[in-house]
Protein backbone atom coordinates (compact mmCIF):
# COMPACT_ATOMS: atom_id res chain seq x y z
CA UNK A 1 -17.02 -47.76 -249.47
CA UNK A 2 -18.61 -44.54 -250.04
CA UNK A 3 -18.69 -43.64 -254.13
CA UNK A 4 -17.72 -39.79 -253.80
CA UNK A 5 -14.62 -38.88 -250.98
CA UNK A 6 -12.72 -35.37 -250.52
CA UNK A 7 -8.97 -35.07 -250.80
CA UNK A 8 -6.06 -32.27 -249.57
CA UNK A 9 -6.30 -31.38 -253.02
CA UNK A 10 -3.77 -28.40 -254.66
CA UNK A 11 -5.24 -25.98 -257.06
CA UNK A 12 -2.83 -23.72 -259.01
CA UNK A 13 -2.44 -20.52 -257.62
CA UNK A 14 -4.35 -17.50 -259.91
CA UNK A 15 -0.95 -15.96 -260.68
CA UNK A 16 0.38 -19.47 -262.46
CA UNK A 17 -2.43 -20.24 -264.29
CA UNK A 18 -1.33 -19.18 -268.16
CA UNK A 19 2.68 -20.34 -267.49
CA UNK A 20 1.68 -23.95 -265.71
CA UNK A 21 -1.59 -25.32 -267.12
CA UNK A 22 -2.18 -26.63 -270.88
CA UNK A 23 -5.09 -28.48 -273.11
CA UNK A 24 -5.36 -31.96 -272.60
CA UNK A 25 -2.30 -34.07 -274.08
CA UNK A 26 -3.64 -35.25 -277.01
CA UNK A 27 -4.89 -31.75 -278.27
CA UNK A 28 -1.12 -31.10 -279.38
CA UNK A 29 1.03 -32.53 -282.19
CA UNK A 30 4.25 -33.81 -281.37
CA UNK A 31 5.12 -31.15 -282.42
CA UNK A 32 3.66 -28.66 -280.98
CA UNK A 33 4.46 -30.20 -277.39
CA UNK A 34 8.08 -30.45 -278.08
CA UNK A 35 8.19 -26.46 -278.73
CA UNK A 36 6.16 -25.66 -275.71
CA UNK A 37 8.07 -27.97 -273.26
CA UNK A 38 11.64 -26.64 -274.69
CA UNK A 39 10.19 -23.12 -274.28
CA UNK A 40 8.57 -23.36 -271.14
CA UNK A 41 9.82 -26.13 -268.47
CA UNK A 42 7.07 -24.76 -266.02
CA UNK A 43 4.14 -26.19 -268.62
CA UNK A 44 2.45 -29.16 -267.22
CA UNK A 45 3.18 -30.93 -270.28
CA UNK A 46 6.37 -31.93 -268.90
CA UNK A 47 4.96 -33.83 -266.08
CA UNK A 48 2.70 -35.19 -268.70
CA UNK A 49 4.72 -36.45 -271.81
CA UNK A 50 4.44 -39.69 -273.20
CA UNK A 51 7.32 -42.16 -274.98
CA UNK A 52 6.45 -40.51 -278.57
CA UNK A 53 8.03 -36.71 -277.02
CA UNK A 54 11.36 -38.71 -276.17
CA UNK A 55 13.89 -37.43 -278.72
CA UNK A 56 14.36 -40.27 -281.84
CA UNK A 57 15.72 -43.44 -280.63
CA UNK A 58 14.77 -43.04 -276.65
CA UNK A 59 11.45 -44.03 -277.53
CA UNK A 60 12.06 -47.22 -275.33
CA UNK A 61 13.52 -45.82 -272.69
CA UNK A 62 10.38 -45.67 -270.41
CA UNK A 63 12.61 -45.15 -266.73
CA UNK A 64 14.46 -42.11 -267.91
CA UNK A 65 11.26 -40.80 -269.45
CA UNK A 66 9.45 -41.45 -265.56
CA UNK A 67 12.14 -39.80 -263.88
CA UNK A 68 11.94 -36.78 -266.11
CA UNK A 69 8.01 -35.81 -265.52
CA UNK A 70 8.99 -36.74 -261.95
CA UNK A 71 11.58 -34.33 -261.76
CA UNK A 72 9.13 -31.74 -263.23
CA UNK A 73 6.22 -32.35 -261.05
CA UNK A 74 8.89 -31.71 -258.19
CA UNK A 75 10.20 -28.45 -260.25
CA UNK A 76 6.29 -26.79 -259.77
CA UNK A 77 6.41 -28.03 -255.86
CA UNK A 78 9.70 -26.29 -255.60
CA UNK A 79 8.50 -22.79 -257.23
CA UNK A 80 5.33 -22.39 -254.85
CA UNK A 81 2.70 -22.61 -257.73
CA UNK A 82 -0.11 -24.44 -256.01
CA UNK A 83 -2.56 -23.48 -253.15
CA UNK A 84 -2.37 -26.33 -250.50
CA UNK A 85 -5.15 -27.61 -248.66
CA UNK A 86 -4.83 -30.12 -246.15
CA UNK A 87 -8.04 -30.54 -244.75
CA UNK A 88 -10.06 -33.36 -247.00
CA UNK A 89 -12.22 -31.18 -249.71
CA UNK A 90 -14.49 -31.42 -252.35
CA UNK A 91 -14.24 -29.02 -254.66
CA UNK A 92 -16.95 -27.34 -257.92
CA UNK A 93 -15.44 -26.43 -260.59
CA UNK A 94 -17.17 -24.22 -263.39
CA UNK A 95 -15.74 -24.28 -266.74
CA UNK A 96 -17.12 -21.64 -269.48
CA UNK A 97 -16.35 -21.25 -272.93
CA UNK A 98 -17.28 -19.86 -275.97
CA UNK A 99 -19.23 -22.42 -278.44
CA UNK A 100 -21.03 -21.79 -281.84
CA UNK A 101 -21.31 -17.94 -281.35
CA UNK A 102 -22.61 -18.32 -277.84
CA UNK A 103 -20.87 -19.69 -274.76
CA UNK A 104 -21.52 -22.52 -273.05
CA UNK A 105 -20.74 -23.77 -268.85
CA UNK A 106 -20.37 -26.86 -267.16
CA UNK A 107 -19.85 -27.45 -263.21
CA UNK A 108 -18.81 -30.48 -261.55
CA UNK A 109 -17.85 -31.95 -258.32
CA UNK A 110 -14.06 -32.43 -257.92
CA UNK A 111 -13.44 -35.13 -255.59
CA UNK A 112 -12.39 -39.10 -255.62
CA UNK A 113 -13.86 -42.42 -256.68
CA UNK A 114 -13.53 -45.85 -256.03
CA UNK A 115 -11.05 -47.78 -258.26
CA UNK A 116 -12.01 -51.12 -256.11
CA UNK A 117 -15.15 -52.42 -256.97
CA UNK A 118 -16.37 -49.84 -259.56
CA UNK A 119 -18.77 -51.93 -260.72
CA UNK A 120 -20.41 -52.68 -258.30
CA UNK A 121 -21.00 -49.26 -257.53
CA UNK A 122 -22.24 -48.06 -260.66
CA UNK A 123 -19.42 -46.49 -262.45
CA UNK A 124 -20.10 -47.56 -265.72
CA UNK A 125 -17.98 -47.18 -268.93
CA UNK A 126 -18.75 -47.49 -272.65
CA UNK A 127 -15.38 -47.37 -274.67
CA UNK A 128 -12.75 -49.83 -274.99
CA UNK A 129 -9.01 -49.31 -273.90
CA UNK A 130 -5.61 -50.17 -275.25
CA UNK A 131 -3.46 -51.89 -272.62
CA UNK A 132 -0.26 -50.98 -273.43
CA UNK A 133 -1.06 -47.30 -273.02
CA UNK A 134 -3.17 -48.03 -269.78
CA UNK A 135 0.04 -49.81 -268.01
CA UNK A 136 2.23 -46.48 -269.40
CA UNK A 137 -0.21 -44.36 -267.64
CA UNK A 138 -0.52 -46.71 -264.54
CA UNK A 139 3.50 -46.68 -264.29
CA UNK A 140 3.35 -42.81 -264.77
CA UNK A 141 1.00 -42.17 -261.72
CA UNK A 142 3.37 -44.15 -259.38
CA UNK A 143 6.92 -42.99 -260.37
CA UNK A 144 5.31 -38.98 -260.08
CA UNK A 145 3.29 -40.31 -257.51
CA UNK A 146 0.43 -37.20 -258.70
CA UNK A 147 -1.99 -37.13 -260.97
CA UNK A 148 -3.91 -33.86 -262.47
CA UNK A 149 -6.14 -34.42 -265.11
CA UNK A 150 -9.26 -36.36 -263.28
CA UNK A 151 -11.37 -38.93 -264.70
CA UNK A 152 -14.94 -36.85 -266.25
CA UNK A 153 -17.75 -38.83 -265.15
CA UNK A 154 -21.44 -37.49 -265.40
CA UNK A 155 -24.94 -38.64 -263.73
CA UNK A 156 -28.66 -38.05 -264.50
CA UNK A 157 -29.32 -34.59 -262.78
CA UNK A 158 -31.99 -33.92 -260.52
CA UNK A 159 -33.05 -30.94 -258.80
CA UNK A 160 -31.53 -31.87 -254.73
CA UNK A 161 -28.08 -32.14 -256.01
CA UNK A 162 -27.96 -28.91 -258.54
CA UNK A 163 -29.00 -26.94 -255.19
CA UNK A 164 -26.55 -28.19 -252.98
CA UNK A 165 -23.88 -27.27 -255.70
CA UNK A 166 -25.24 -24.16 -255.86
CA UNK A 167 -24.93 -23.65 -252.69
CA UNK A 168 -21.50 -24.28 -252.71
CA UNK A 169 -21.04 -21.44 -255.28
CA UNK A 170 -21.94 -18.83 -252.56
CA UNK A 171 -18.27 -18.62 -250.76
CA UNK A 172 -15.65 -17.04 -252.31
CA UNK A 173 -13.72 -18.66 -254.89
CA UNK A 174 -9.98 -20.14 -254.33
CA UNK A 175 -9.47 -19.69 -258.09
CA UNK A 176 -11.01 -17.38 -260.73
CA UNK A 177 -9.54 -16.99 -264.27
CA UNK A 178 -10.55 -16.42 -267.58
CA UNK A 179 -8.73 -15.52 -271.36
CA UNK A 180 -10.66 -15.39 -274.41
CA UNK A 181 -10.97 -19.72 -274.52
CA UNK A 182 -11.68 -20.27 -271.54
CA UNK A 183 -13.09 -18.99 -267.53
CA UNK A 184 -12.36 -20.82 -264.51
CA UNK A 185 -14.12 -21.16 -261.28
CA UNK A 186 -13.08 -23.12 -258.18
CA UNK A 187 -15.11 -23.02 -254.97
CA UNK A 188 -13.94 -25.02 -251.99
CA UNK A 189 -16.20 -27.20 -250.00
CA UNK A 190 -15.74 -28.88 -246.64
CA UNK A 191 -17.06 -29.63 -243.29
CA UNK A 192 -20.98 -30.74 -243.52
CA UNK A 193 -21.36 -29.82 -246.89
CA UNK A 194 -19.08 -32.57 -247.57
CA UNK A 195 -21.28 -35.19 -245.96
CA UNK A 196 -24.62 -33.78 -247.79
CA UNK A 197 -22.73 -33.57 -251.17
CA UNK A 198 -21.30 -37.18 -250.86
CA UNK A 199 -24.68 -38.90 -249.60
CA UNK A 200 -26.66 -36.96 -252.63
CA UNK A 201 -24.26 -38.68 -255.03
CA UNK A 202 -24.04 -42.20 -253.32
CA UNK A 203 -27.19 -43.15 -255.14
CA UNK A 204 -26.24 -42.05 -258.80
CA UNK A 205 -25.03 -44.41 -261.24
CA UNK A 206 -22.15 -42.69 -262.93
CA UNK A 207 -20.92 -43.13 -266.20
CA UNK A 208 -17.75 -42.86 -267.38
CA UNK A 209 -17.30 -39.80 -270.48
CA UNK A 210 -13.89 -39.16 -270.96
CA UNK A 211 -11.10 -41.44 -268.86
CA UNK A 212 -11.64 -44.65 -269.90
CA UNK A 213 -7.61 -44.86 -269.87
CA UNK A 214 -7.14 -43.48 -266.73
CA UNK A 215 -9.30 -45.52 -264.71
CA UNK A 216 -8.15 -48.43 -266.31
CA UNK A 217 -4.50 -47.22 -265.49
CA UNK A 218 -5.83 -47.10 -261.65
CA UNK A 219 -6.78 -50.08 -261.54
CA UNK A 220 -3.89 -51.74 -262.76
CA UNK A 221 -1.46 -49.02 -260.08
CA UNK A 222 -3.69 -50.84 -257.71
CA UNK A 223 -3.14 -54.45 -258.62
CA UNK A 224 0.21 -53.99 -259.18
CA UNK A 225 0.82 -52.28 -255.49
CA UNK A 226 2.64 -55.04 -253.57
CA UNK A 227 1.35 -53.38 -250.03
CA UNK A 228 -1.92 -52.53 -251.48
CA UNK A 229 -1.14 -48.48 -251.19
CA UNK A 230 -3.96 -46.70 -249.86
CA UNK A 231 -4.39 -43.83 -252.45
CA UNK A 232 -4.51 -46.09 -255.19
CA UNK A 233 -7.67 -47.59 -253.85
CA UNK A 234 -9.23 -44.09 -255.31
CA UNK A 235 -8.80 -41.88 -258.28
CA UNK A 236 -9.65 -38.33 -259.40
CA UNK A 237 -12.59 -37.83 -261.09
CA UNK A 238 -15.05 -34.32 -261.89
CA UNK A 239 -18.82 -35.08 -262.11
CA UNK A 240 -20.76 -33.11 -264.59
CA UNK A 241 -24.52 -33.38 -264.80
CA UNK A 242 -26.00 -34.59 -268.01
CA UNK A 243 -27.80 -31.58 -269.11
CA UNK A 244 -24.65 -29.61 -269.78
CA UNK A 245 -22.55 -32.40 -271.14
CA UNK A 246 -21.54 -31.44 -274.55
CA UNK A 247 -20.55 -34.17 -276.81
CA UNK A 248 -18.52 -33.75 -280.40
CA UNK A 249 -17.16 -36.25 -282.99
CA UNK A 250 -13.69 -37.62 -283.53
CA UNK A 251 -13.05 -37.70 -287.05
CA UNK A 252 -10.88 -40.34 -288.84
CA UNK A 253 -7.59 -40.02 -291.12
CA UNK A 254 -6.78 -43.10 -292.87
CA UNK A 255 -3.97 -43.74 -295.52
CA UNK A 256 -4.06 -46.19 -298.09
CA UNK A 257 -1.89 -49.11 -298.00
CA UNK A 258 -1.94 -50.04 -301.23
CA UNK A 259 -1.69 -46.58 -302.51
CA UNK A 260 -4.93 -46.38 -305.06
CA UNK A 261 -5.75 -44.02 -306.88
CA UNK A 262 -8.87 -41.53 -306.04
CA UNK A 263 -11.06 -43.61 -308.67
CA UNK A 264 -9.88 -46.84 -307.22
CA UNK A 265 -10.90 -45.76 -303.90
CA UNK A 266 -14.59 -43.96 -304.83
CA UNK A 267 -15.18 -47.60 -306.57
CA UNK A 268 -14.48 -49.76 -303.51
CA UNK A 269 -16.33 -47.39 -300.96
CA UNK A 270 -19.30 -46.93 -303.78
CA UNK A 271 -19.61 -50.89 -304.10
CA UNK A 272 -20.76 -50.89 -300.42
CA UNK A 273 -22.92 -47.41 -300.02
CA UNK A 274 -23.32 -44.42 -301.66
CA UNK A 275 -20.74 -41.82 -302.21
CA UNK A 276 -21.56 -38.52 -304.29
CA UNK A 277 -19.40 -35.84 -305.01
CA UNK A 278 -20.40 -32.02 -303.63
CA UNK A 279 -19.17 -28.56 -304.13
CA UNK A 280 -18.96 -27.78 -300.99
CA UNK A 281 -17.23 -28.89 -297.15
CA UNK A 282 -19.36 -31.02 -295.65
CA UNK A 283 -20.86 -31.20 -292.07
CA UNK A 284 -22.70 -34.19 -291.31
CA UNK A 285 -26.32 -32.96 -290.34
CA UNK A 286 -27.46 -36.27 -288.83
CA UNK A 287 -26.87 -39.95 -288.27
CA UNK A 288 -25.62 -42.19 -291.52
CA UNK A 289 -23.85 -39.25 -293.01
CA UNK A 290 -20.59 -38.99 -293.28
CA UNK A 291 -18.07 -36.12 -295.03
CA UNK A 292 -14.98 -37.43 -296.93
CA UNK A 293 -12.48 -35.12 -298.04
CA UNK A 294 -10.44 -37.30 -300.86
CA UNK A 295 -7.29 -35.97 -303.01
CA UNK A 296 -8.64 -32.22 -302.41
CA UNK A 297 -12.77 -33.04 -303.21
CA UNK A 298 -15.39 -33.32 -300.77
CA UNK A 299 -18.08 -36.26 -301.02
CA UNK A 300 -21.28 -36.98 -299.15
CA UNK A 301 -21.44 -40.54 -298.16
CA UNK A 302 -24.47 -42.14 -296.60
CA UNK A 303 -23.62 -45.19 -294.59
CA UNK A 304 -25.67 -48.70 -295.06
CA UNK A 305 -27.59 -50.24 -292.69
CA UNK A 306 -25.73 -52.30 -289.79
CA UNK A 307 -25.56 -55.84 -289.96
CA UNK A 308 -25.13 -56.20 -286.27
CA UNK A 309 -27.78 -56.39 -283.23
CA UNK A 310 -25.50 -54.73 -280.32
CA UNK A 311 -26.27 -51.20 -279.79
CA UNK A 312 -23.00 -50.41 -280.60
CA UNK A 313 -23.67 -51.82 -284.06
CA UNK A 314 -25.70 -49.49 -285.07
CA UNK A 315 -23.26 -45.93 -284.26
CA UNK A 316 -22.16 -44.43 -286.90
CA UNK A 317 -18.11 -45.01 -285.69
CA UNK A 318 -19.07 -48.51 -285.59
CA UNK A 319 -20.60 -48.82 -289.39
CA UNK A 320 -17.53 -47.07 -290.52
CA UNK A 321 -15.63 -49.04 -289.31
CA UNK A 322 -17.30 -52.76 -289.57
CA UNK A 323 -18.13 -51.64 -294.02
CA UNK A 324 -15.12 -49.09 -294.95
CA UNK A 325 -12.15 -48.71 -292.64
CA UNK A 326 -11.03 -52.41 -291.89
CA UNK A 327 -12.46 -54.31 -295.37
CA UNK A 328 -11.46 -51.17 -297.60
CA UNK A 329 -8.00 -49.38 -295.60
CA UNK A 330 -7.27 -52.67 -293.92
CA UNK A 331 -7.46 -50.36 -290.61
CA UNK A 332 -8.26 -54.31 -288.53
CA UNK A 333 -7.62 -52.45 -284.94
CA UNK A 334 -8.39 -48.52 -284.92
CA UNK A 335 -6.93 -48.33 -281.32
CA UNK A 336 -3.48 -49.22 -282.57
CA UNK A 337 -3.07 -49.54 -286.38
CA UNK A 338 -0.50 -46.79 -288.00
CA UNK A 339 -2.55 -45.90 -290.93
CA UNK A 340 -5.27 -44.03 -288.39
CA UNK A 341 -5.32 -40.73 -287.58
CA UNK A 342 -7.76 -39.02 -284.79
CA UNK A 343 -8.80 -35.50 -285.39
CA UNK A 344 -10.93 -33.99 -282.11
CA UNK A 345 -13.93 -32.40 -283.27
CA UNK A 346 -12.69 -29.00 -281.36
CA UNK A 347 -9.53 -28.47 -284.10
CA UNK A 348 -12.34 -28.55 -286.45
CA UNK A 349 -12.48 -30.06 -290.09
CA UNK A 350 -9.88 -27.26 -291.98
CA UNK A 351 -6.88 -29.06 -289.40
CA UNK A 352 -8.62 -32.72 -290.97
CA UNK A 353 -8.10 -30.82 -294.68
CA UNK A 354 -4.51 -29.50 -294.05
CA UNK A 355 -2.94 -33.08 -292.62
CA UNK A 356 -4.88 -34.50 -295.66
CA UNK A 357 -2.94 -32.53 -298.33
CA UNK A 358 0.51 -33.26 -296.12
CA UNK A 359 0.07 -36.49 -296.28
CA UNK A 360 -2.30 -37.47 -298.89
CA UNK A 361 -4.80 -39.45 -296.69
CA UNK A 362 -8.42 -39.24 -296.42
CA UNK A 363 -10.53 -37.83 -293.97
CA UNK A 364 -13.66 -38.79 -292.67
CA UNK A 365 -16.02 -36.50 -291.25
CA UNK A 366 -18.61 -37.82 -288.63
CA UNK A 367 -21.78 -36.70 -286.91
CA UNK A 368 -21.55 -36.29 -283.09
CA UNK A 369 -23.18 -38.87 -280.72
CA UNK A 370 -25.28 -37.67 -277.71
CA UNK A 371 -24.97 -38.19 -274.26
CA UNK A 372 -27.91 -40.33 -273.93
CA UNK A 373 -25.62 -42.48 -276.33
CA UNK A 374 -23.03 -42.75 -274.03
CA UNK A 375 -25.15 -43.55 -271.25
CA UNK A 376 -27.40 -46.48 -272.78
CA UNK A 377 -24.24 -48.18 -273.76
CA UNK A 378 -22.31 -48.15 -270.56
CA UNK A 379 -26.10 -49.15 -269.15
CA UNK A 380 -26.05 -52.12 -271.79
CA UNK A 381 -22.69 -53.40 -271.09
CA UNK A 382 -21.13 -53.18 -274.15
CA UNK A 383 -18.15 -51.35 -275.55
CA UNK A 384 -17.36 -48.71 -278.29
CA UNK A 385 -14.45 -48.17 -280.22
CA UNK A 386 -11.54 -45.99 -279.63
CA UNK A 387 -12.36 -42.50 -279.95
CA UNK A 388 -15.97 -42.46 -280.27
CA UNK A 389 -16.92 -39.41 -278.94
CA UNK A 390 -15.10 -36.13 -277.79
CA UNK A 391 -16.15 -34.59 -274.80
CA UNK A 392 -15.85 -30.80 -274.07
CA UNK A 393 -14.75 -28.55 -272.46
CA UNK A 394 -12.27 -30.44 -270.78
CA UNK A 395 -10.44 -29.55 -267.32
CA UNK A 396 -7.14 -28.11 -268.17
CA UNK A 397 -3.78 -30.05 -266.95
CA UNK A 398 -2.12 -28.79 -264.07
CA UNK A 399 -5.02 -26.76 -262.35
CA UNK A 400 -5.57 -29.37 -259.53
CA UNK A 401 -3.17 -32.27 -258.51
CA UNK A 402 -3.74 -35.28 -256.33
CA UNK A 403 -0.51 -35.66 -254.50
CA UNK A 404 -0.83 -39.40 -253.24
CA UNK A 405 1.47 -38.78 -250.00
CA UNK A 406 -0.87 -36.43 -248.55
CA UNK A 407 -3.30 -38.77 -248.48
CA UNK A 408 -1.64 -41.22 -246.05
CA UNK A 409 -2.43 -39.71 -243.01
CA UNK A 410 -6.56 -40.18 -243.99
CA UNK A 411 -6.52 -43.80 -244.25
């Protein structure tokens, strides 16, 4: 089984680009979704809700929700949004945006992956996954029978393969858009250039950056396929090279269960490192540093030493984690536990300070991993936690979908 294979992939036409595509799912509140998706029943965020959008008590009532972001993957189909393709493609996609006062681009190779075997081929992961949302997702690719948002993998570049793809970038483009966040460029790719793309890959190990759910959500559509459905055997990915990977933090919200004071609290987190009060925000400016924004005040905590040997051990999410969050917030699983709240480094640390003085809860404010991070993990075997790391820019919903029935004919 080859590690890199072309699809009849769709790609939203130029014209539908602002009225169908969104920000990944979890860049919106509730809130914010429910507005949108009342508003606009063309966003991709209805083919993409999750149980917590269903109005108050439908929150278990998984079949209707199915149905629903079937009907609305059906609803784009119907009003002619996508560009077809039904020869097997590859596809580059450049994403640019604006960064720090400069800008900053990514291009990948849009294509499938293995969900068989994955291992053994060298798609390695380094974050750990929470079933129950992996069998949601795995039930949501079947009933829609689509999926859009593709797994972001990345690989060591080397000077052969950043050719070829630059090569690719010579034809025209089948989509080209850009607003003030974000510019968009799609090139095609078939025929022979297919082949020479696919073999320069087959030797890369890959590495799983942002997706951890959705593979996992493959591979369980795949075990759970009574007739072992051909599609599922592969899954959607974009492969970025690791020189333009950019890599941010997820910062932590945590309430208090036993509702302590702000004294209470600076006592228990100063009894295991030390916490000093600034004047100003703080922006972690290396590893072991951590901001806190508590009842309105901003602190500079330096995190202790680890007291494990794994490499995850000794991250910074980790530390947190193992000496603060679980013995001090009583936060035992941060994948699932009520009292945590993510905040992607993109929405930036004022969002972490407003949902802090709504809700009283504390933020934590953490340094950014690397890439080479990522990688020596996965390489190591072992696992972060939840929301380690925040990868950007991410591809937008909506701009290319995987229809599994087209694929039947290749197989």
């Amino acid at each position: 089984m080859s590690k890199l294979s072309p699809f009849p992939g769709l790609v939203v036409k130029p014209e539908w680009v602002e009225k169908v595509t969104t920000g990944p799912y979890d860049s919106y509140s509730p809130k914010q979704r429910a507005e949108i998706i009342s508003e606009n029943p063309l966003s991709f965020l209805n083919v993409t809700r999750s149980s917590e959008d269903l109005p108050e008590g439908q929150s278990n009532d998984i079949e209707k929700l199915l149905l629903e972001c079937k009907k609305s993957m059906e609803l784009l189909y119907e009003n002619d949004v996508y560009q077809f393709f039904d020869t097997p493609s590859l596809f580059i996609y450049k994403i640019e945006i604006p960064f720090n006062g400069t800008s900053h681009s990514q291009t990948g190779i849009v294509g499938l992956v293995p969900v068989e075997g994955n291992e053994n081929l060298q798609i390695l992961r380094h974050e750990k996954v929470r079933p129950e949302r992996s069998k949601l997702m795995s039930r949501h690719l079947v009933a829609v029978g689509a999926s859009s948002s593709p797994i972001s993998l990345t690989y060591r570049n080397d000077e052969s393969l950043e050719k070829m793809i630059n090569k690719c970038t010579l034809n025209e483009p089948v989509l080209l858009t850009e607003n003030e966040k974000m510019k968009q460029t799609i090139w095609r790719v078939s025929g022979e250039d297919v082949e020479e793309l696919s073999a320069l890959v087959e030797e890369k190990v890959l590495y799983i950056t942002d997706g951890h759910h959705r593979m996992a959500a493959a591979e369980e559509a795949l075990k759970n396929s009574v007739e072992n459905y051909a599609p599922l055997r592969w899954t959607q990915a974009v492969l970025f090279p690791d020189n333009e990977m950019l890599v941010l933090p997820f910062h932590r919200r945590v309430g208090d269960p036993k509702g302590r004071s702000s004294e209470e609290l600076l006592k228990a987190i100063n009894s295991v490192c030390k916490i000093t009060r600034v004047e100003q925000e703080v922006t972690p400016r290396h590893t072991r540093e951590i901001g806190v924004f508590l009842n309105n005040e901003w602190y500079l905590l330096t995190l202790p030493e680890s007291r494990g040997s794994g490499l995850v051990d000794q991250l910074d999410v980790s530390i947190l984690q193992n000496e603060i969050l679980g013995p001090i917030f009583e936060v035992e699983n941060p994948g699932t536990h009520e009292l945590i709240d993510y905040v992607p480094g993109p929405l930036g640390i004022d969002v972490v300070k407003e949902r802090c003085q709504l809700d009283s809860w504390v933020g934590f404010i953490l340094h950014p991993l690397t890439i080479g991070d990522l990688m020596t993990v996965a390489e190591a075997g072992e696992l972060m936690p939840p929301k380690s790391s925040y990868l950007m820019p991410k591809p937008r919903s909506g701009v290319f979908v995987r229809n599994l029935e087209r694929e039947l004919n290749n197989y």
